[in-house]
Structures are given as C-alpha cells and as structure tokens.
C-alpha atoms as a PDB file:
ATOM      1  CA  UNK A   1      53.646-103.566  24.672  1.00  0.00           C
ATOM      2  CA  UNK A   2      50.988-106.084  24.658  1.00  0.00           C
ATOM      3  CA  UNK A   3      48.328-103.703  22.954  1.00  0.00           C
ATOM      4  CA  UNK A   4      51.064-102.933  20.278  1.00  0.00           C
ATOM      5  CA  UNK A   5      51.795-107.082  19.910  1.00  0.00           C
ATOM      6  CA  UNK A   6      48.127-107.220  19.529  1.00  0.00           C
ATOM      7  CA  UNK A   7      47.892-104.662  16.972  1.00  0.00           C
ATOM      8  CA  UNK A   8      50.709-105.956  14.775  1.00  0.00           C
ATOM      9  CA  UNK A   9      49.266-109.565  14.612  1.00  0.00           C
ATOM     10  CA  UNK A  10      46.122-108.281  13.528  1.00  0.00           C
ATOM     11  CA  UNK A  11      48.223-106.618  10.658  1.00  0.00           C
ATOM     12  CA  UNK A  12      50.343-109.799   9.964  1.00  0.00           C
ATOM     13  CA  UNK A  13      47.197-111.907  10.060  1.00  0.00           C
ATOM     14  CA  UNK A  14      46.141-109.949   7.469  1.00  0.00           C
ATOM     15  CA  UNK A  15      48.956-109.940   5.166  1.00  0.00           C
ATOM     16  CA  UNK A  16      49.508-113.835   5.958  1.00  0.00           C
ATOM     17  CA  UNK A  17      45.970-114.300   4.732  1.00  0.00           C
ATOM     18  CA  UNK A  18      46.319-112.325   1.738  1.00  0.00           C
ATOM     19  CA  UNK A  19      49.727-114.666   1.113  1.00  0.00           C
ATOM     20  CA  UNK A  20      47.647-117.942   1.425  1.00  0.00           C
ATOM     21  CA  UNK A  21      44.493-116.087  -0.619  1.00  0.00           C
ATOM     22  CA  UNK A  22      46.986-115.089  -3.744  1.00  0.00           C
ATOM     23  CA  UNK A  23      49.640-118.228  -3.856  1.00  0.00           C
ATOM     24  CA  UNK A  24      48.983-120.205  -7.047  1.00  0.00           C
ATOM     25  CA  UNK A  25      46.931-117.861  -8.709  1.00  0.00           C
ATOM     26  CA  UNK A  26      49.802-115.870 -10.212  1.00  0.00           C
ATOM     27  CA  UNK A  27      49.587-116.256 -13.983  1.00  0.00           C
ATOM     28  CA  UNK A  28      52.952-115.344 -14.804  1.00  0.00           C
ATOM     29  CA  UNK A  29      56.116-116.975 -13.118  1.00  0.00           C
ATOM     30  CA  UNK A  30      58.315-117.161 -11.304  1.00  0.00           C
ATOM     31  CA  UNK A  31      56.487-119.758  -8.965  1.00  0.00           C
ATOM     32  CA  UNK A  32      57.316-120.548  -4.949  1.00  0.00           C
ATOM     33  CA  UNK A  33      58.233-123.778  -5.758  1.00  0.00           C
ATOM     34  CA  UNK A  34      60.577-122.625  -8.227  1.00  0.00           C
ATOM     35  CA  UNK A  35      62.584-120.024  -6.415  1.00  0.00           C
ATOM     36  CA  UNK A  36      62.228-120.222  -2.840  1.00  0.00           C
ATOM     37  CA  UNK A  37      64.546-122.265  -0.716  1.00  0.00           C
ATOM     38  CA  UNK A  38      63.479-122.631   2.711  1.00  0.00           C
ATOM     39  CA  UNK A  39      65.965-120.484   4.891  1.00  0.00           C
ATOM     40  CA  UNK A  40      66.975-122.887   7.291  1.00  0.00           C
ATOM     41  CA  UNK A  41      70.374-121.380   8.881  1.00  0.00           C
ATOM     42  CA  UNK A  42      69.171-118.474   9.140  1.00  0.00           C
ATOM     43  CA  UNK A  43      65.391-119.161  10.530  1.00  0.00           C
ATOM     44  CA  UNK A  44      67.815-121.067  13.427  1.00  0.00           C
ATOM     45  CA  UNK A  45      69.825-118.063  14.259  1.00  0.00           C
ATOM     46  CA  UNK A  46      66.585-115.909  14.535  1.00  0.00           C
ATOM     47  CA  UNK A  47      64.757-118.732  16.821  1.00  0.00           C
ATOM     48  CA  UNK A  48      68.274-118.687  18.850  1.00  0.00           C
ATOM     49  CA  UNK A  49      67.973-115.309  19.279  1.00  0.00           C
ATOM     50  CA  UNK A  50      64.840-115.831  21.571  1.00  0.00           C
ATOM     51  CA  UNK A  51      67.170-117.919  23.622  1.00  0.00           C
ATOM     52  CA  UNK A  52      69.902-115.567  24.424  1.00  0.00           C
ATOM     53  CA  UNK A  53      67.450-112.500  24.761  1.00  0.00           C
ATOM     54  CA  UNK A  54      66.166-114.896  27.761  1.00  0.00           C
ATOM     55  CA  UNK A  55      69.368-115.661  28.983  1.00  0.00           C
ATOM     56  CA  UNK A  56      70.389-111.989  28.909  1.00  0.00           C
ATOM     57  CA  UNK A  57      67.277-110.985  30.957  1.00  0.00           C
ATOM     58  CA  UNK A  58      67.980-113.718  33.232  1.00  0.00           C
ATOM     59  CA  UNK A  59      71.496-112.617  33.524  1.00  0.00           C
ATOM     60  CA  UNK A  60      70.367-108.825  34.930  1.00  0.00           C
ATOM     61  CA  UNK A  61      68.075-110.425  37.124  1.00  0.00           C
ATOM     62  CA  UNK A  62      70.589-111.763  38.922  1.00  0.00           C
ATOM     63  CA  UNK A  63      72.428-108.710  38.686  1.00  0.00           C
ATOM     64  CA  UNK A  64      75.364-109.630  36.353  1.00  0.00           C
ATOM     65  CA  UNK A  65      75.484-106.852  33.649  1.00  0.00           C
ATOM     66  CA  UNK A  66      78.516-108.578  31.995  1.00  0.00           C
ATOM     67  CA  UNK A  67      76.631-111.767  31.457  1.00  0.00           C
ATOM     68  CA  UNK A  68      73.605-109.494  30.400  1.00  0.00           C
ATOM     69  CA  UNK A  69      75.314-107.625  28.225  1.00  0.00           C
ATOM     70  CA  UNK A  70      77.376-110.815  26.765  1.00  0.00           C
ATOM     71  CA  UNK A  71      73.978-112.570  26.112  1.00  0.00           C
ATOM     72  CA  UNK A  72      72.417-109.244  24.566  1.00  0.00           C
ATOM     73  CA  UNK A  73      75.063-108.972  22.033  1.00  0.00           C
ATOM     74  CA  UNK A  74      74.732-112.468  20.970  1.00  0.00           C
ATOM     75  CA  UNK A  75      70.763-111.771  20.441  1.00  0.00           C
ATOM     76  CA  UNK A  76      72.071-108.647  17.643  1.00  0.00           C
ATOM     77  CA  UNK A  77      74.626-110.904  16.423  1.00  0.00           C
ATOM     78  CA  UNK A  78      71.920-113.707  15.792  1.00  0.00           C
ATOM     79  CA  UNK A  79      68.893-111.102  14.336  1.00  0.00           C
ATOM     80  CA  UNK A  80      71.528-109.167  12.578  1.00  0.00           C
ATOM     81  CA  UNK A  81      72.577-112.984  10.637  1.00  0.00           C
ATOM     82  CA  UNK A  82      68.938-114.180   9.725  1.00  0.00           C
ATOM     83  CA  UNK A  83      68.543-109.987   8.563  1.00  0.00           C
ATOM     84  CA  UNK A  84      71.358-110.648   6.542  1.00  0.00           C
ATOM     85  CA  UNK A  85      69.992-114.414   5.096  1.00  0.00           C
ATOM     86  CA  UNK A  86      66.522-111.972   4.297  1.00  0.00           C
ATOM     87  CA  UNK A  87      69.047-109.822   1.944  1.00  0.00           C
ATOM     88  CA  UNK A  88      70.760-112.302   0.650  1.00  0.00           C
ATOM     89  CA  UNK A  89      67.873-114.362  -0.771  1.00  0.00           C
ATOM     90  CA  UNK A  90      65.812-111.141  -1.475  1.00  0.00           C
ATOM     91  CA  UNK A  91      68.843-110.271  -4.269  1.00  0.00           C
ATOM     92  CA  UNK A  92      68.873-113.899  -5.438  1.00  0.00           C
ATOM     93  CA  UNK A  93      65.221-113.352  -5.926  1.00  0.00           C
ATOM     94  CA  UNK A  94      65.462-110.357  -8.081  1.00  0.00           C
ATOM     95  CA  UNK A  95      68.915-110.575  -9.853  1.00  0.00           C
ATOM     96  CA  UNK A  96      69.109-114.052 -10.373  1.00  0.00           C
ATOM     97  CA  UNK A  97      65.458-115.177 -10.929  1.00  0.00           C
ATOM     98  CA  UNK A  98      63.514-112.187 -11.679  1.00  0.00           C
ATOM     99  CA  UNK A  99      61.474-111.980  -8.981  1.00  0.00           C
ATOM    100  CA  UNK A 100      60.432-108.427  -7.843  1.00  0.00           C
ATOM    101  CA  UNK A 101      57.655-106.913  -5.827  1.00  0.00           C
ATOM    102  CA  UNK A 102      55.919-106.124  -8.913  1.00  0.00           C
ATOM    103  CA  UNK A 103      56.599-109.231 -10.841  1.00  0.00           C
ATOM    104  CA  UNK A 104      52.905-111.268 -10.321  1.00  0.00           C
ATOM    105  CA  UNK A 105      50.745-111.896  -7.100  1.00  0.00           C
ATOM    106  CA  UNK A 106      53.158-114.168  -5.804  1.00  0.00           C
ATOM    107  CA  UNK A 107      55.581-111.595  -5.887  1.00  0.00           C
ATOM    108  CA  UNK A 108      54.003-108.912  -4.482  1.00  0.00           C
ATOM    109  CA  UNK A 109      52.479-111.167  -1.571  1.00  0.00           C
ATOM    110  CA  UNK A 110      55.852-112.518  -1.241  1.00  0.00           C
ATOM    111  CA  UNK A 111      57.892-109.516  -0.613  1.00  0.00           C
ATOM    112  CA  UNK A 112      54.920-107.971   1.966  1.00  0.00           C
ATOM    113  CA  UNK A 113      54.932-110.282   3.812  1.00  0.00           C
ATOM    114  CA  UNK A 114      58.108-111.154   4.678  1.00  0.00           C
ATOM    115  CA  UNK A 115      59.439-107.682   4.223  1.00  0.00           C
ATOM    116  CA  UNK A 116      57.214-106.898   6.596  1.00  0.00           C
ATOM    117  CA  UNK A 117      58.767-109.181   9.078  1.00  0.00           C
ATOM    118  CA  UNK A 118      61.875-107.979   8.050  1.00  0.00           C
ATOM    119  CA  UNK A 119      60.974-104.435   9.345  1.00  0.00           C
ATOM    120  CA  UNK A 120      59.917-105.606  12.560  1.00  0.00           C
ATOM    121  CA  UNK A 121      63.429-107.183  12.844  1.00  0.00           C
ATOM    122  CA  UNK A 122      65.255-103.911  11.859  1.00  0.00           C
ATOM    123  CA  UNK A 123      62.716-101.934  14.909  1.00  0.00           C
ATOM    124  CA  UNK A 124      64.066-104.729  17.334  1.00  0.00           C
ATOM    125  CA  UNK A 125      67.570-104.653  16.199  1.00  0.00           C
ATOM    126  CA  UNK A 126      67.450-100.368  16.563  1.00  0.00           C
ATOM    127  CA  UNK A 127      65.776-101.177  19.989  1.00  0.00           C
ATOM    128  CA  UNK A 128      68.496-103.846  21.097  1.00  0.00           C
ATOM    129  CA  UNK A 129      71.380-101.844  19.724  1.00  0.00           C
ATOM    130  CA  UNK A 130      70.760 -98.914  21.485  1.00  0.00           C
ATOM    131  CA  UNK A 131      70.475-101.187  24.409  1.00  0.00           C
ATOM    132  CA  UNK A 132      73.846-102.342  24.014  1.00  0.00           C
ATOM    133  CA  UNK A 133      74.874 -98.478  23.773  1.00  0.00           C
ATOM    134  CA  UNK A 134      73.497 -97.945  27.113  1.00  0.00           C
ATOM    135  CA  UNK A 135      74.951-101.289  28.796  1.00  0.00           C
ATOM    136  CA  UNK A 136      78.978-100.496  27.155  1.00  0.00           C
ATOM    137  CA  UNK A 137      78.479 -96.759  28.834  1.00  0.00           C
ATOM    138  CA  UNK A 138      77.193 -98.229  32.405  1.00  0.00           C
ATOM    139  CA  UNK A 139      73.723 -97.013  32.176  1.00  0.00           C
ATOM    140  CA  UNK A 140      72.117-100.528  32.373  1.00  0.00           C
ATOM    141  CA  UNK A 141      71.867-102.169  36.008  1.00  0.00           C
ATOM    142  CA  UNK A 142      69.585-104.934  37.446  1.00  0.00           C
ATOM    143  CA  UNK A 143      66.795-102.081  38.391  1.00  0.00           C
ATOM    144  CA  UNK A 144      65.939-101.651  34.476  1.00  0.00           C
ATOM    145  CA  UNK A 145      65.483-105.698  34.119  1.00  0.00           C
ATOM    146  CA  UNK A 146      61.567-104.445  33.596  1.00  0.00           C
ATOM    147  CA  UNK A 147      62.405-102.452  31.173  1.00  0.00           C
ATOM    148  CA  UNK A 148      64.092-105.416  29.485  1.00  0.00           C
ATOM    149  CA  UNK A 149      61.617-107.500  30.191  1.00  0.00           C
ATOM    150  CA  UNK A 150      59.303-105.819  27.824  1.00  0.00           C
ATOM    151  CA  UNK A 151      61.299-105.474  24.696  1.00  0.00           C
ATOM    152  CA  UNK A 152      62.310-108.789  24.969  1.00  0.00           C
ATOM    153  CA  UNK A 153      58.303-109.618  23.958  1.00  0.00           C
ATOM    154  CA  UNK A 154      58.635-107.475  21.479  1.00  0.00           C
ATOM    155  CA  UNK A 155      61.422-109.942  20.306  1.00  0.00           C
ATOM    156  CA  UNK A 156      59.405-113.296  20.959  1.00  0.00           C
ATOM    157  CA  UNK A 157      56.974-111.729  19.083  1.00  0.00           C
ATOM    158  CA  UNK A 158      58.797-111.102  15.829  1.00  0.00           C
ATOM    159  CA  UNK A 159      60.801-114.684  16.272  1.00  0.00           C
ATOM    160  CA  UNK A 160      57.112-116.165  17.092  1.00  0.00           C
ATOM    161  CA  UNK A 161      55.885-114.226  13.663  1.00  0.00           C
ATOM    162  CA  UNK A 162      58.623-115.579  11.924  1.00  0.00           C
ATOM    163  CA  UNK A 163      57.145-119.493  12.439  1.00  0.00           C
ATOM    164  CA  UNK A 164      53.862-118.308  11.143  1.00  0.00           C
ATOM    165  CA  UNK A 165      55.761-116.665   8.153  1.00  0.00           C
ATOM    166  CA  UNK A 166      58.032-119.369   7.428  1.00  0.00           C
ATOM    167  CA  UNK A 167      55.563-122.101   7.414  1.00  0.00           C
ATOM    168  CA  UNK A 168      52.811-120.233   5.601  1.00  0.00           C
ATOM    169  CA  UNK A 169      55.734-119.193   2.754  1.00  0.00           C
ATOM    170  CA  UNK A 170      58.294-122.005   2.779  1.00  0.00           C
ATOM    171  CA  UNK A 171      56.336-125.296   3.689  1.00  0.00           C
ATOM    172  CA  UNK A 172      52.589-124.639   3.045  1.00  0.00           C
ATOM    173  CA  UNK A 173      52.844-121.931   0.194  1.00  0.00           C
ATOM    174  CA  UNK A 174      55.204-123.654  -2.186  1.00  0.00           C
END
C-alpha cells in the first residue's frame, strides 16, 4: 500500500503542477474565479470521513464488529456525500456555465485534476463497500483489523489529496 500511495502522489504531483502551470493562461473563459465556489460542505464530509474510518478501525480492535461496522458505514455515507457535491458542481460547471473538459486550459486542468481525485474516491468507496458486504454477512472479525488497517491509508491518502487539491484549485488557483 505504501509503494502504491507513493506512486499515486507522484501522479497527482504531476497533474497539481500542471493545474498551477496552466491557471490564468486560458485565453478564452470561463475563469476560476468566475465559476468555482469553494466546496465547503462537502470537503467537511470527506475530511470526516478520515475520522470515522479511524473510529471504525479502532472499534475492531477492540473487537466490537457492530461499532466497526456502524463507524464504516458512516465513512461510505460521508465519501459517497462529498462524491455526490463533485457531481453536482461538475453539472453546474457544464450546463450552467459552459465549462467542459475541452473548453480552455483551465478547463481541461480543472476537470483532471479533480476528476482524478474523484476516481480515487470511487476505488475507495468500491473497496469500503465491499467491506461493508463482508461485515453485514459475518465475515469481518477483529483478526482482519490489519487488513483494515491498510485500506484505511488508502483513505487518508485520498482525504489528505483532497487538501492539496482543494487549496491548489479553490484558494490559490482562483
């Protein structure tokens, strides 16, 4: 896991320098400033989530697969939310102000960048759902807390991404 966190913050380095390279040089609008609205809510639910992933691992540990499985769901609940504030501005974006992948730099930087956070949350989500599949049908118990242990870096690392992302896009970019 920690070669494959490695590997996927080289790639998001890359894109988030590309992002800070291309903002401002677009020569067509729409500009940040103009359409983006920092996503507040919803950057709150996925920072939460890193929370009650912790909890829930903490819960196993102590063998309670109820509160594990309690806290677990809340972690979906929370990445599934901010996944849904990611659709919800991406088709304000494009319906309402025009802004599409292939629209200008800003754009196209834009919608890399944070759609490629966006995948990493849909991977997690799969991951954590199928968790939950396991935990309703009994399979999970305190000896796979390792286990859970190392997906839940894979879930501090996209809600530690997302910081990067949001400031580089909603405070510094615009």
């Amino acid at each position: 896991m920690c070669a494959l966190i490695a590997a996927e913050a080289a790639i998001f380095t890359i894109f988030v320098v590309a992002y800070l390279f291309y903002v401002g040089k677009s020569l067509s609008g729409p500009l940040p400033k103009d359409v983006l609205r920092a996503p507040i809510f919803y950057t709150i639910c996925l920072l939460s989530s890193s929370l009650t992933i912790h909890a829930a691992a903490k819960g196993l540990r102590r063998g309670s697969v109820r509160s594990f499985g309690i806290s677990w769901f809340a972690t979906i609940a929370l990445g599934a939310t901010f996944l849904y504030g990611t659709a919800t501005e991406w088709s304000r974006l494009i319906y309402h102000d025009g802004l599409t992948i292939s629209t200008s730099l800003f754009g196209t930087t834009y919608y890399s960048l944070v759609g490629l956070h966006g995948f990493h949350v849909v991977v997690g989500l799969m991951c954590l759902c199928a968790v939950m599949a396991f935990t309703l049908v009994g399979a999970v118990t305190q000896e796979h807390v390792e286990r859970i242990d190392v997906l839940s870096l894979y879930w501090h690392f996209v809600d530690t991404v997302w910081i990067v992302v949001f400031t580089v896009v909603y405070v510094i970019g615009r």
